[in-house]
N, C-alpha and C. Protein backbone atom coordinates (compact mmCIF):
# COMPACT_ATOMS: atom_id res chain seq x y z
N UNK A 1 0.83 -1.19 0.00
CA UNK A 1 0.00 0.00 0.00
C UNK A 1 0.87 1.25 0.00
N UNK A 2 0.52 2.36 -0.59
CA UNK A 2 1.16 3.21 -0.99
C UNK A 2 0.60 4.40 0.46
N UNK A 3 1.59 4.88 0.92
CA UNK A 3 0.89 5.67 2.60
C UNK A 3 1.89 6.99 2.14
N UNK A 4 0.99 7.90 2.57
CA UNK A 4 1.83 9.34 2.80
C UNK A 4 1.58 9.88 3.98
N UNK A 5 2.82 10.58 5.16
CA UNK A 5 2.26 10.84 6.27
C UNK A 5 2.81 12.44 6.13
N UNK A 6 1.28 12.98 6.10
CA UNK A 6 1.17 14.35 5.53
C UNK A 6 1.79 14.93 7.15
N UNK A 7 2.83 16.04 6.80
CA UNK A 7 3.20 17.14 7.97
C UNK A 7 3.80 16.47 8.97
N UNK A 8 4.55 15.65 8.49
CA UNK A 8 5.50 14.50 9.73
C UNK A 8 7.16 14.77 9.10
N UNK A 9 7.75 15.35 10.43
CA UNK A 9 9.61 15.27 9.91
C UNK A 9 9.85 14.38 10.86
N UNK A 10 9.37 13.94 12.00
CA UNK A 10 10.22 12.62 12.94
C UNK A 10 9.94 11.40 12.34
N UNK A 11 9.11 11.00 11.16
CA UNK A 11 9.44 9.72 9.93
C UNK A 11 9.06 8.75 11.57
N UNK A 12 7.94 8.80 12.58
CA UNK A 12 7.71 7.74 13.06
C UNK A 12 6.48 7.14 12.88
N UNK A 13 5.55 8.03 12.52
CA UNK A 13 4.80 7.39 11.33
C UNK A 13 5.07 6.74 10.09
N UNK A 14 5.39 6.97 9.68
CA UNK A 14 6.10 6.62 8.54
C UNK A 14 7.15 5.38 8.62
N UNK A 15 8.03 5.46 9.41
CA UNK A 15 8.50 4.49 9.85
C UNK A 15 7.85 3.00 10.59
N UNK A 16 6.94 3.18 11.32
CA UNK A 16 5.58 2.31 11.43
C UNK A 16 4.86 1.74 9.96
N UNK A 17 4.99 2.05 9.46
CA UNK A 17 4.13 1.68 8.34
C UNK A 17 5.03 1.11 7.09
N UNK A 18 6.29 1.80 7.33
CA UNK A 18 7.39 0.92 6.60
C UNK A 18 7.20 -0.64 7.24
N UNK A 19 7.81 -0.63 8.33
CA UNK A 19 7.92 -1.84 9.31
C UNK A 19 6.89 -3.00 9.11
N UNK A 20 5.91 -2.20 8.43
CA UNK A 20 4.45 -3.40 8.05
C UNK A 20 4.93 -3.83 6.33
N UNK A 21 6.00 -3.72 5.41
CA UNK A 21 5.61 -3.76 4.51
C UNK A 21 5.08 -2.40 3.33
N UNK A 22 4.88 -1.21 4.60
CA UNK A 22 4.11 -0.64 3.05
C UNK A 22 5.01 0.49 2.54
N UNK A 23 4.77 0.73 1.40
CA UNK A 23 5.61 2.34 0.97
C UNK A 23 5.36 3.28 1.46
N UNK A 24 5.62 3.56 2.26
CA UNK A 24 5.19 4.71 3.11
C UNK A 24 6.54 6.10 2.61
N UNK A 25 5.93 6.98 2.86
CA UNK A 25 6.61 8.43 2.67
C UNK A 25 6.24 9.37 3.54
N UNK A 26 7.24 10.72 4.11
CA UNK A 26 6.39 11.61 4.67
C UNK A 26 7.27 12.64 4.05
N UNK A 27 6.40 13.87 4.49
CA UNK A 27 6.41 15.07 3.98
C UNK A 27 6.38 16.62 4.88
N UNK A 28 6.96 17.00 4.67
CA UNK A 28 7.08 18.35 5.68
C UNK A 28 8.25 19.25 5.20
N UNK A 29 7.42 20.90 5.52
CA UNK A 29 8.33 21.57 5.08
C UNK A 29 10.05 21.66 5.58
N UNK A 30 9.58 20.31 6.99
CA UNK A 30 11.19 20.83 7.38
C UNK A 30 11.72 19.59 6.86
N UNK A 31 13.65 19.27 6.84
CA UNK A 31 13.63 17.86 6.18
C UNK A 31 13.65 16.60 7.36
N UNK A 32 13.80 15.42 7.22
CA UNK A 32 13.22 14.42 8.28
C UNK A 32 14.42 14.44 9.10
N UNK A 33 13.93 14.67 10.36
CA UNK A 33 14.77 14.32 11.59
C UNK A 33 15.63 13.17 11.09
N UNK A 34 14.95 11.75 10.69
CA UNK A 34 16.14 10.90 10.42
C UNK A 34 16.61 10.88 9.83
N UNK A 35 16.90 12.01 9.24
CA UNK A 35 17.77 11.79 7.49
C UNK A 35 17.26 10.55 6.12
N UNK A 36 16.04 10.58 6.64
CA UNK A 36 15.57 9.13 5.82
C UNK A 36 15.38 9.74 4.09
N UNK A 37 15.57 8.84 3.06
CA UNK A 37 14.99 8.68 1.70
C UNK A 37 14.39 9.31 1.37
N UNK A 38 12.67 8.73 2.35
CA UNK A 38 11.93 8.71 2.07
C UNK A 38 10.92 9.88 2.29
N UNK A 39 11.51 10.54 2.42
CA UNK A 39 10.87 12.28 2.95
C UNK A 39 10.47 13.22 1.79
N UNK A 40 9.44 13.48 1.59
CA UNK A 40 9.45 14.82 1.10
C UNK A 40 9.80 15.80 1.36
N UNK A 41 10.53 16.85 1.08
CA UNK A 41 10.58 18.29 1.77
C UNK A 41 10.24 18.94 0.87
N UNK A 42 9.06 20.25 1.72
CA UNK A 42 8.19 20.77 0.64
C UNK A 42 6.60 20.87 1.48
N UNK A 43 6.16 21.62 0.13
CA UNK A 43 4.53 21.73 0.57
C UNK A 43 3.63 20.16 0.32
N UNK A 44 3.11 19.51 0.91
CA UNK A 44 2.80 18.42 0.62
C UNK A 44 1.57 18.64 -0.50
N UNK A 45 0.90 19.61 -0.69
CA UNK A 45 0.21 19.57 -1.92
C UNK A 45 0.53 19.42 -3.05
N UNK A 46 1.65 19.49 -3.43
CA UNK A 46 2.36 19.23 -4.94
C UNK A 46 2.47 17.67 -4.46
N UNK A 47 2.56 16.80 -3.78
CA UNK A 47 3.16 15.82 -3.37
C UNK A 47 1.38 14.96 -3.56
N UNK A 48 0.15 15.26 -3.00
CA UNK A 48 -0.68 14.53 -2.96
C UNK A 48 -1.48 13.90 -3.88
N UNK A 49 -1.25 14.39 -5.52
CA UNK A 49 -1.72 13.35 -5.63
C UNK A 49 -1.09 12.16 -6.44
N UNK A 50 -0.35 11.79 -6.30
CA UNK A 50 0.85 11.03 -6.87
C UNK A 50 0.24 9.29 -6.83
N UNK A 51 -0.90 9.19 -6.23
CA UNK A 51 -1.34 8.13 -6.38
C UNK A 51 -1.68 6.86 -4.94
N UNK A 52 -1.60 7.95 -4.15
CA UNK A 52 -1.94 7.48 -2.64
C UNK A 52 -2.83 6.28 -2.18
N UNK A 53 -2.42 5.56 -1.25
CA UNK A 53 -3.79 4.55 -1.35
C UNK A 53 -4.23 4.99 0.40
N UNK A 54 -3.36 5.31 1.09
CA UNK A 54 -4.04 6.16 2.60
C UNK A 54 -2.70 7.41 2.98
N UNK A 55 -3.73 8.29 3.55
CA UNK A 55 -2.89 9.56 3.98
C UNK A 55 -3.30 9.65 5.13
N UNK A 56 -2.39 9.99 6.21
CA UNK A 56 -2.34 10.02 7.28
C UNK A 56 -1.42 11.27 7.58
N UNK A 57 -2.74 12.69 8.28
CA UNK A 57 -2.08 14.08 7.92
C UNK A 57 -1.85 14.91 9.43
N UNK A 58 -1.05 15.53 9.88
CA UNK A 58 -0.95 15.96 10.97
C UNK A 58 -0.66 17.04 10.96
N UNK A 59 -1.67 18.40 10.14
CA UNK A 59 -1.66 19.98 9.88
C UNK A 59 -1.35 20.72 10.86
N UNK A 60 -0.88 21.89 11.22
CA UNK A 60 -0.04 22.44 11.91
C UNK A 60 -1.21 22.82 12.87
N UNK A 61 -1.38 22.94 14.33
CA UNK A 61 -2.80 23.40 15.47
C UNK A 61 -2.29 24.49 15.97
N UNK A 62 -1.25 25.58 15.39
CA UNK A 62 -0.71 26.42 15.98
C UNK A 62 -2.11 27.92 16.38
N UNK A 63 -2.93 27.55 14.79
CA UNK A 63 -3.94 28.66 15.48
C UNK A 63 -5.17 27.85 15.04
N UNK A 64 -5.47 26.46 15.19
CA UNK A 64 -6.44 25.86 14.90
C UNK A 64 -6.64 25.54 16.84
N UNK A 65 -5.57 25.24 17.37
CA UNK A 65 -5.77 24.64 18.86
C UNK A 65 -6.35 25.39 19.60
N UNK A 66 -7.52 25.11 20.47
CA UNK A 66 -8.17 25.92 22.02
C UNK A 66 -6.66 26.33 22.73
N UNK A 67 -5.57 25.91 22.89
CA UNK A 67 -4.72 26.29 23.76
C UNK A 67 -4.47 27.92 23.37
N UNK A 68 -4.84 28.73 22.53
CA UNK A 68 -4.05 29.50 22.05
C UNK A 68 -5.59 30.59 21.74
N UNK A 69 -6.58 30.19 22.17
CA UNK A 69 -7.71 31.25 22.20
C UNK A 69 -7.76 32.33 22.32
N UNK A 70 -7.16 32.41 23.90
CA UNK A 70 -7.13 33.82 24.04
C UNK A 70 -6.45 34.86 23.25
N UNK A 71 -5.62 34.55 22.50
CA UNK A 71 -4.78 35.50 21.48
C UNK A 71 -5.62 35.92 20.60
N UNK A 72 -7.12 35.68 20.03
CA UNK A 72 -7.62 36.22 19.28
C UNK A 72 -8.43 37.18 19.37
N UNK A 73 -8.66 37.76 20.96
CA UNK A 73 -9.17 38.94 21.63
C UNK A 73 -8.68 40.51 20.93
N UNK A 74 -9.36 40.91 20.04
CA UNK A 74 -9.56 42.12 19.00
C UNK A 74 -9.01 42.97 20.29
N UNK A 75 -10.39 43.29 21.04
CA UNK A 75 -10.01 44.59 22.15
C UNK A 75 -8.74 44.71 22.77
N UNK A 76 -8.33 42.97 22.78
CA UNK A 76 -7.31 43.35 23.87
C UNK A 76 -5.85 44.00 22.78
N UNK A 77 -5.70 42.78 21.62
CA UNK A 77 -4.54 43.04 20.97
C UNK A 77 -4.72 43.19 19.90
N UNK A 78 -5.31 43.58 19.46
CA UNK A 78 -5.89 44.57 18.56
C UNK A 78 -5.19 44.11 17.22
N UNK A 79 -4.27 44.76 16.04
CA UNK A 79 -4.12 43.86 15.02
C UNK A 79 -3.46 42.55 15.12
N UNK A 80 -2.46 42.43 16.00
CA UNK A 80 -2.11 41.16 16.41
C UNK A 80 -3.37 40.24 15.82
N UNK A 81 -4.20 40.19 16.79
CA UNK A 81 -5.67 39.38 16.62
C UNK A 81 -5.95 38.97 15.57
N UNK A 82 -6.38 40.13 14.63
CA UNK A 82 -6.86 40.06 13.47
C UNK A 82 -5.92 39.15 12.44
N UNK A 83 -4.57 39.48 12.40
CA UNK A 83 -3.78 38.84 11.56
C UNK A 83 -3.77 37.36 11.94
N UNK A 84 -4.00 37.11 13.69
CA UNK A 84 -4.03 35.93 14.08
C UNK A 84 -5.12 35.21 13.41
N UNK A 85 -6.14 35.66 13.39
CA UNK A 85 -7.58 35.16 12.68
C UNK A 85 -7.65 34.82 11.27
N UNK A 86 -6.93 35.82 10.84
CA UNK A 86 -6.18 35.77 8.93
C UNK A 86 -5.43 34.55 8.80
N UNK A 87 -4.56 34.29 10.23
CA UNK A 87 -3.99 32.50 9.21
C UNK A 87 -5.03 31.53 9.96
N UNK A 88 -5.52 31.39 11.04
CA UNK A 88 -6.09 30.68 11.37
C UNK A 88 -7.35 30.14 10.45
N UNK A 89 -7.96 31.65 9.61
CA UNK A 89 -8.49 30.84 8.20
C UNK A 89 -7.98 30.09 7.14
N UNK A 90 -6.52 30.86 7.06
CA UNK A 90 -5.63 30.02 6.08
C UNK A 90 -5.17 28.36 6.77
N UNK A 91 -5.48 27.86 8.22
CA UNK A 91 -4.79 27.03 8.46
C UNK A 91 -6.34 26.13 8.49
N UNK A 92 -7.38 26.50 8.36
CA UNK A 92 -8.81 25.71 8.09
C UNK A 92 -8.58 25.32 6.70
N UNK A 93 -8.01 26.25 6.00
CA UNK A 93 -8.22 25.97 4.36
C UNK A 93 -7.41 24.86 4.25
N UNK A 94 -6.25 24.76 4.94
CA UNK A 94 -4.99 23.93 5.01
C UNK A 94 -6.15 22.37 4.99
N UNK A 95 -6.34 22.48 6.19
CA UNK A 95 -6.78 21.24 6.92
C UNK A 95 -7.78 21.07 6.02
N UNK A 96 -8.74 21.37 5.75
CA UNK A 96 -9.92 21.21 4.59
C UNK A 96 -8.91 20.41 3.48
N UNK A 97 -8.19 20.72 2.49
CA UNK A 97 -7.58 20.59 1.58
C UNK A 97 -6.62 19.32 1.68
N UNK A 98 -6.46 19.01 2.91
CA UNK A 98 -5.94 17.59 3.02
C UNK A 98 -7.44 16.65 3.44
N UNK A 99 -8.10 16.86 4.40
CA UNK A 99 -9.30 16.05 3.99
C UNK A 99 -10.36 16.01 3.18
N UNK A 100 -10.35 16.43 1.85
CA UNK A 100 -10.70 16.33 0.68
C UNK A 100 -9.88 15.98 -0.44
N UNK A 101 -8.62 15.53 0.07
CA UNK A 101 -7.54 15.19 -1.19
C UNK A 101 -7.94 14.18 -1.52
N UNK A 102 -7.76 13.47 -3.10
CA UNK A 102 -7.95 12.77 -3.78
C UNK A 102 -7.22 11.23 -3.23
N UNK A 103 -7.80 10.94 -1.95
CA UNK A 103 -7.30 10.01 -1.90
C UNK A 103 -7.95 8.85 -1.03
N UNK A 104 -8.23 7.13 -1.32
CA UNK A 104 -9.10 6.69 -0.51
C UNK A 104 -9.52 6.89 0.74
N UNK A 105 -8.28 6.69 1.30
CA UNK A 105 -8.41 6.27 2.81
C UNK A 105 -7.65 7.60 3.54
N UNK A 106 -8.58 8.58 4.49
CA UNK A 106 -7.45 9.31 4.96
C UNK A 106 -8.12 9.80 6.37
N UNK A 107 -7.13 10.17 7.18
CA UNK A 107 -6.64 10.12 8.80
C UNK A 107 -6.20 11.62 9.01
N UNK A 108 -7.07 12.96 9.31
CA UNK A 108 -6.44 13.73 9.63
C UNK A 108 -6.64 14.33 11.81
N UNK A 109 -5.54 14.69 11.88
CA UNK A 109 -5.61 14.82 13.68
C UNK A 109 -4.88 16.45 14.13
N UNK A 110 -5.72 16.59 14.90
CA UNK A 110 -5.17 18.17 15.28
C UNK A 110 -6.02 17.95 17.01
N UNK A 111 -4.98 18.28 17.77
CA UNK A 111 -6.22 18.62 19.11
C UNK A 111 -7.37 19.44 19.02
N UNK A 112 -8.10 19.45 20.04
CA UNK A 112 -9.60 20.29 20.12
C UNK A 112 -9.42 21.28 19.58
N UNK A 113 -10.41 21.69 19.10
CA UNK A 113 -9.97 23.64 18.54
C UNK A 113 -11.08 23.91 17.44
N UNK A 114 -10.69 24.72 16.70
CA UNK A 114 -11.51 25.25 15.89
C UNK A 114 -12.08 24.30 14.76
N UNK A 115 -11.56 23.07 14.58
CA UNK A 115 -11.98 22.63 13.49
C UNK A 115 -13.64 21.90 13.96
N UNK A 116 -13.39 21.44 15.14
CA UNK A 116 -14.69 21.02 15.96
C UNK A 116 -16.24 21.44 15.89
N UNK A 117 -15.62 22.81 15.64
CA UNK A 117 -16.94 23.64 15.55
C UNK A 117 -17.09 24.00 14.42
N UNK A 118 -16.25 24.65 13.57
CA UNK A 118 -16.08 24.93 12.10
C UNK A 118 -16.03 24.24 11.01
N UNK A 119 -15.96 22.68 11.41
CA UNK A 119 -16.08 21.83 10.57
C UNK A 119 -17.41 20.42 10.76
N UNK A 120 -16.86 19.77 11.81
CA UNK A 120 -17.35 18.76 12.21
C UNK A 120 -16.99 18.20 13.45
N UNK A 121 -17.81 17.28 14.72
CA UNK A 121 -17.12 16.82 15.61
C UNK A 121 -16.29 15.71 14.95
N UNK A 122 -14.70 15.56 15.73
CA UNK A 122 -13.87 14.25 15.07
C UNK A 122 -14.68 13.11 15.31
N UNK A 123 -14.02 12.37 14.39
CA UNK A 123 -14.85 10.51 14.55
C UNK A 123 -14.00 9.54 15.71
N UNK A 124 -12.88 10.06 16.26
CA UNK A 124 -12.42 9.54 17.47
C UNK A 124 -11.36 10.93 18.54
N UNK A 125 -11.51 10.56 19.60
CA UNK A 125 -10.75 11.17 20.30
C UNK A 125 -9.74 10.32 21.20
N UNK A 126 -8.38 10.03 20.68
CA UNK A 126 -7.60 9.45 21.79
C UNK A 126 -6.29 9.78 22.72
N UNK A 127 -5.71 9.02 23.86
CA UNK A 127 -4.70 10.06 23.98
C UNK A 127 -3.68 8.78 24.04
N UNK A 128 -2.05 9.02 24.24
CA UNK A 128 -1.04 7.72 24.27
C UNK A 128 -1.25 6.70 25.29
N UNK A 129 -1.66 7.02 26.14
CA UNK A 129 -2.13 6.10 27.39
C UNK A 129 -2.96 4.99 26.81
N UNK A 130 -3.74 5.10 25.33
CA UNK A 130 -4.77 4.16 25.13
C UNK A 130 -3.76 3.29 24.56
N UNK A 131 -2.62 3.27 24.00
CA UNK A 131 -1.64 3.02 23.41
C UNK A 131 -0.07 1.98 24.09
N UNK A 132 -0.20 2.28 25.51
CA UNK A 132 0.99 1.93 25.87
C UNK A 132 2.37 3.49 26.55
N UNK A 133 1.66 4.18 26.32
CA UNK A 133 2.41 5.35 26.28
C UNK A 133 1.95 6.39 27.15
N UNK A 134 2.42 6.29 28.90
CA UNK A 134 1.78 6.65 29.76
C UNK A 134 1.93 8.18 29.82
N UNK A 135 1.47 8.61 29.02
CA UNK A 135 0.83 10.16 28.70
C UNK A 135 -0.62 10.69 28.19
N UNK A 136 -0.84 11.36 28.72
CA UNK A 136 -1.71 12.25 28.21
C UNK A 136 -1.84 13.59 27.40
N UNK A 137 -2.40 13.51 26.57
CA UNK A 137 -2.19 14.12 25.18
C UNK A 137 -3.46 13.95 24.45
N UNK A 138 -5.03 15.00 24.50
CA UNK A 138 -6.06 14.45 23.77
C UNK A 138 -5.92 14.98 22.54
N UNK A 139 -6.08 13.91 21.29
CA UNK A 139 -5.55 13.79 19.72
C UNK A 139 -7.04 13.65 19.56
N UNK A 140 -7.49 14.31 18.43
CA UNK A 140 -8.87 14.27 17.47
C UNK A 140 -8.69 13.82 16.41
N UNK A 141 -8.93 12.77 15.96
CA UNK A 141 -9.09 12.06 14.81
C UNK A 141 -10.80 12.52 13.86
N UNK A 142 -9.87 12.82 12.46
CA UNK A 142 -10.92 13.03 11.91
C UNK A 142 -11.13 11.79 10.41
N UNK A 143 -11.70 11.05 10.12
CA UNK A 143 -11.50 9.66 9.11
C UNK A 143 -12.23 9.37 7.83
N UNK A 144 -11.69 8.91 7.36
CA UNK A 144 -12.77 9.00 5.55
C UNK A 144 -12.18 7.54 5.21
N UNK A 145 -13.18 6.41 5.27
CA UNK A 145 -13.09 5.12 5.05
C UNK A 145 -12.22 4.59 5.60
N UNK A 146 -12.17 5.01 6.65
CA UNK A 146 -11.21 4.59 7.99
C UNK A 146 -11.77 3.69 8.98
N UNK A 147 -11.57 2.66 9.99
CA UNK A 147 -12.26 2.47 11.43
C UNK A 147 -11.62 3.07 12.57
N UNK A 148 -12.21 3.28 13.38
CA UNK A 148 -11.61 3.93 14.74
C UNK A 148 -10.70 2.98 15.21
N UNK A 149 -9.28 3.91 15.72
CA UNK A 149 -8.31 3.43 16.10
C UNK A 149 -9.09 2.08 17.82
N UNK A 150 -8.58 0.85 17.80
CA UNK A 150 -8.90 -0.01 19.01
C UNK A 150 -7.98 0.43 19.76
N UNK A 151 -8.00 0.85 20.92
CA UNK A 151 -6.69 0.66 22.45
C UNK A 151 -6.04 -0.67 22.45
N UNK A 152 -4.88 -0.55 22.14
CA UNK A 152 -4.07 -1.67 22.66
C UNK A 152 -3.15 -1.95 23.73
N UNK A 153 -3.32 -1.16 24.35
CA UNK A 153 -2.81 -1.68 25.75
C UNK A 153 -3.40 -0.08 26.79
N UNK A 154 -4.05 -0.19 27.54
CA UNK A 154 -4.41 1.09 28.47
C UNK A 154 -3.74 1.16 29.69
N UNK A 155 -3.27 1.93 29.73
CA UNK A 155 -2.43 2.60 31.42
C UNK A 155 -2.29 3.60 31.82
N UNK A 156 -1.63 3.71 32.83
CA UNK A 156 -2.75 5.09 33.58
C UNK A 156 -1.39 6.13 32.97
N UNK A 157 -2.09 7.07 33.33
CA UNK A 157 -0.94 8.73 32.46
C UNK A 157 -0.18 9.07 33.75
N UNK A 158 1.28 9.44 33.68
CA UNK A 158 1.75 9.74 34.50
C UNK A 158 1.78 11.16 34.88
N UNK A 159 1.42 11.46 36.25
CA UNK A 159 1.41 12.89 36.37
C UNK A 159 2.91 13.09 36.85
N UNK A 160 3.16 15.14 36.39
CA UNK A 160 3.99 15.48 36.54
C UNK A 160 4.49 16.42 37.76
N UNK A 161 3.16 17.11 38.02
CA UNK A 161 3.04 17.90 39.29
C UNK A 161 1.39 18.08 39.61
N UNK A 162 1.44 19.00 40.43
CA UNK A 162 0.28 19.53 40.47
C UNK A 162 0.22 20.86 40.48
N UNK A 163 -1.45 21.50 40.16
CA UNK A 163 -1.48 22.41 40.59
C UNK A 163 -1.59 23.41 41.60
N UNK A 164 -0.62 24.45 41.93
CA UNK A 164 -0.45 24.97 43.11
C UNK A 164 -1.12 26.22 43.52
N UNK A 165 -1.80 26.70 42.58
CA UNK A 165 -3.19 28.21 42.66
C UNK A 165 -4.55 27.93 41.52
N UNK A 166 -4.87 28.50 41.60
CA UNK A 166 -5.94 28.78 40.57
C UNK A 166 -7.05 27.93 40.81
N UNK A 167 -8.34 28.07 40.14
CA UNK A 167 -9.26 27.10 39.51
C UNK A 167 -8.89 25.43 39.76
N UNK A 168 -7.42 25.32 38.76
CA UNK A 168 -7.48 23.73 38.93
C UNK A 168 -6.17 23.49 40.11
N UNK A 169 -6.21 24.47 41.16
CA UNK A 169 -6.00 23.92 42.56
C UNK A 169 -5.94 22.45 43.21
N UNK A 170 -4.68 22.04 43.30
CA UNK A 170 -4.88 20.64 43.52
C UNK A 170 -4.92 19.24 42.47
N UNK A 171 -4.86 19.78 41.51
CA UNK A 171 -5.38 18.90 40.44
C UNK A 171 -4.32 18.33 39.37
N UNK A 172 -4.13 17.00 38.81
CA UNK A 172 -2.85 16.89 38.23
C UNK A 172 -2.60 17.48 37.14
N UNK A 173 -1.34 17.36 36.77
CA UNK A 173 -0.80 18.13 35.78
C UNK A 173 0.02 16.99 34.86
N UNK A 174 -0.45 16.90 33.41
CA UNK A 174 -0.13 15.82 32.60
C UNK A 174 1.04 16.23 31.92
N UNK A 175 0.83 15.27 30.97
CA UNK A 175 2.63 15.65 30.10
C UNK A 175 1.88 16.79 29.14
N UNK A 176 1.10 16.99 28.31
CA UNK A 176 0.63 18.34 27.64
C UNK A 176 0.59 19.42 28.11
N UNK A 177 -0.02 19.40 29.29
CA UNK A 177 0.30 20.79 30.13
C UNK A 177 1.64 21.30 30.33
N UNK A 178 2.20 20.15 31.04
CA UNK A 178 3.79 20.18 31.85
C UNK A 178 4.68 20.55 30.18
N UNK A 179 4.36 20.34 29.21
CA UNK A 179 5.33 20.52 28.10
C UNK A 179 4.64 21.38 27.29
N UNK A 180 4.01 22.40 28.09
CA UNK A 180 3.60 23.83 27.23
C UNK A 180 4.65 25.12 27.33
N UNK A 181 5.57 24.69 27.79
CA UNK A 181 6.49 25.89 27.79
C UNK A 181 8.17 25.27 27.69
N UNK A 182 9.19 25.75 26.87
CA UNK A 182 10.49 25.28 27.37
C UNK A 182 11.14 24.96 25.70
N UNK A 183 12.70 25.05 25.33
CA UNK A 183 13.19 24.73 24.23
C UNK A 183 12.66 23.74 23.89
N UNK A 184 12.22 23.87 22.21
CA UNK A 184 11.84 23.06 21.14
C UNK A 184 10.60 22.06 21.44
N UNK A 185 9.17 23.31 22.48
CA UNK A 185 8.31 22.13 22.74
C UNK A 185 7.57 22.16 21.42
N UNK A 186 7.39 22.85 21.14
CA UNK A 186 6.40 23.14 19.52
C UNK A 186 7.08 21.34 18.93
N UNK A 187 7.85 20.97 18.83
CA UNK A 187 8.38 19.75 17.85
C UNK A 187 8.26 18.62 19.42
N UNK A 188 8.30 18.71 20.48
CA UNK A 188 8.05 17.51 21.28
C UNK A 188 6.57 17.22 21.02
N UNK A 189 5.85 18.54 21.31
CA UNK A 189 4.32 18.24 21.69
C UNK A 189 3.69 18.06 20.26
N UNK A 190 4.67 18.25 19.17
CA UNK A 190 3.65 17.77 17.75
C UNK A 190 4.34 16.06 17.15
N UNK A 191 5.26 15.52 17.96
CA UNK A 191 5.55 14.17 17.37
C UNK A 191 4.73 13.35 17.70
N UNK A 192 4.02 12.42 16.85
CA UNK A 192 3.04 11.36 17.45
C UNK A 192 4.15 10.19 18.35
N UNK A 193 3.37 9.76 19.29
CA UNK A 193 3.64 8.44 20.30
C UNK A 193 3.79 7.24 19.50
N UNK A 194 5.31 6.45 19.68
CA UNK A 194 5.04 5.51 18.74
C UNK A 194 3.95 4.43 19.46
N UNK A 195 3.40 4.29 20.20
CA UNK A 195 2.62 3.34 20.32
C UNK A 195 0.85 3.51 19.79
N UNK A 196 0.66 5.25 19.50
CA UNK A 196 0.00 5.64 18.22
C UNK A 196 0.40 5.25 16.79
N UNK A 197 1.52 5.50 16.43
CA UNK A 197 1.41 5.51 15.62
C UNK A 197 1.90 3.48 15.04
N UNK A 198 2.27 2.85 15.92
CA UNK A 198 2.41 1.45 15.79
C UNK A 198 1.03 1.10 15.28
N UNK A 199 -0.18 1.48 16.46
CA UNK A 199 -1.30 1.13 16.23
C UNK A 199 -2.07 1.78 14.57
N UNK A 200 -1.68 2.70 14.16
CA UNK A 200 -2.14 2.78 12.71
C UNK A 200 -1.82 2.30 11.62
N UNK A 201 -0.18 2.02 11.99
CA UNK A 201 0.25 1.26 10.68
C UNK A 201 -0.36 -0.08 10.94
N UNK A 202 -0.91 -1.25 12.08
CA UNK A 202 -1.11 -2.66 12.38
C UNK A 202 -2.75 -2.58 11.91
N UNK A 203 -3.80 -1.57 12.02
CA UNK A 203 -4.92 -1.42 11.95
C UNK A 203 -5.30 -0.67 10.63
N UNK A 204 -4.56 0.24 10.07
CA UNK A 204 -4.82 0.81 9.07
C UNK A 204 -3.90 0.51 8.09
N UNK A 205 -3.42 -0.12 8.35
CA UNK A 205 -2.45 -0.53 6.89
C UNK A 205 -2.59 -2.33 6.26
């Protein structure tokens, strides 16, 4: 089977799905962490339709994600905002444009956020814990002749601290939270879990 893993440079998708047998490729504007072959570098739209038999796409949630809401407050920051709102349409168009690509089978995931409401609710919601991968991290799966990912192994998420004021007073603090701030989290908190992504290449491939 011919697989493209749209907006992936850590090739561990991709690498999963090699491991089964299939041709797998990924694509991203940056080039692959592993130095692999098999990478596109580039806009993956020149790349899609080359004859795909599943795409599996992971579009950028930089202004699609709830984490990042409050930045679109007009009154407060005034053109900031607006320009923020200007890609955040361009990053719907993004995501639209990979789940309508010409291709059978396709898998796109972004956390909660705007697409939820602006598009559709996802057809699964999971996090690495369902996986083997004692984190928490909620991933929205959105699918087109797909089945919902099964849990293959469940365990509990390890907390990192807690919280020490506010609202969630007392309350744990997961690996998504705990890795919202600090060098190069933008590329920790966007690599899929290989025990996600094991489970797509064994179920979807």
């Amino acid at each position: 089977m011919k697989v493209l893993v749209a907006c992936e440079y850590s090739g561990r998708v991709r690498e999963a799905f090699r491991a089964k047998g299939h041709d797998a490729w990924s694509c991203d504007l940056l080039p692959a962490d592993d130095g692999s072959e098999f990478h596109y570098q580039g806009d993956v739209l020149d790349y899609i339709g080359l004859g795909w038999d599943l795409m599996v796409a992971h579009p950028p949630c930089t202004y699609l994600s709830n984490a990042g809401i409050a930045w679109f407050n007009e009154e407060k920051y005034g053109e900031k905002a607006r320009d923020r709102k200007r890609l955040r349409l361009e990053a719907h168009d993004f995501f639209m444009q990979l789940m309508n690509a010409p291709v059978e089978k396709i898998a796109v995931e972004n956390p909660v956020g705007y697409m939820n409401s602006h598009y559709r609710k996802p057809d699964q919601t999971i996090h690495p814990y369902h996986f083997g991968d004692p984190e928490s991290k909620r991933t929205c799966l959105w699918l087109k002749n797909l089945p919902k990912l099964q849990h293959t192994n469940v365990v509990e998420p390890k907390v990192y601290a807690y919280y020490k004021k506010g609202p969630k007073k007392g309350k744990p603090i997961y690996w998504c939270d705990y890795k919202m701030f600090g060098e190069d989290r933008w590329k920790i908190r966007s690599t899929t879990f290989q025990g996600i992504a094991n489970a797509m290449a064994e179920q979807w491939g």
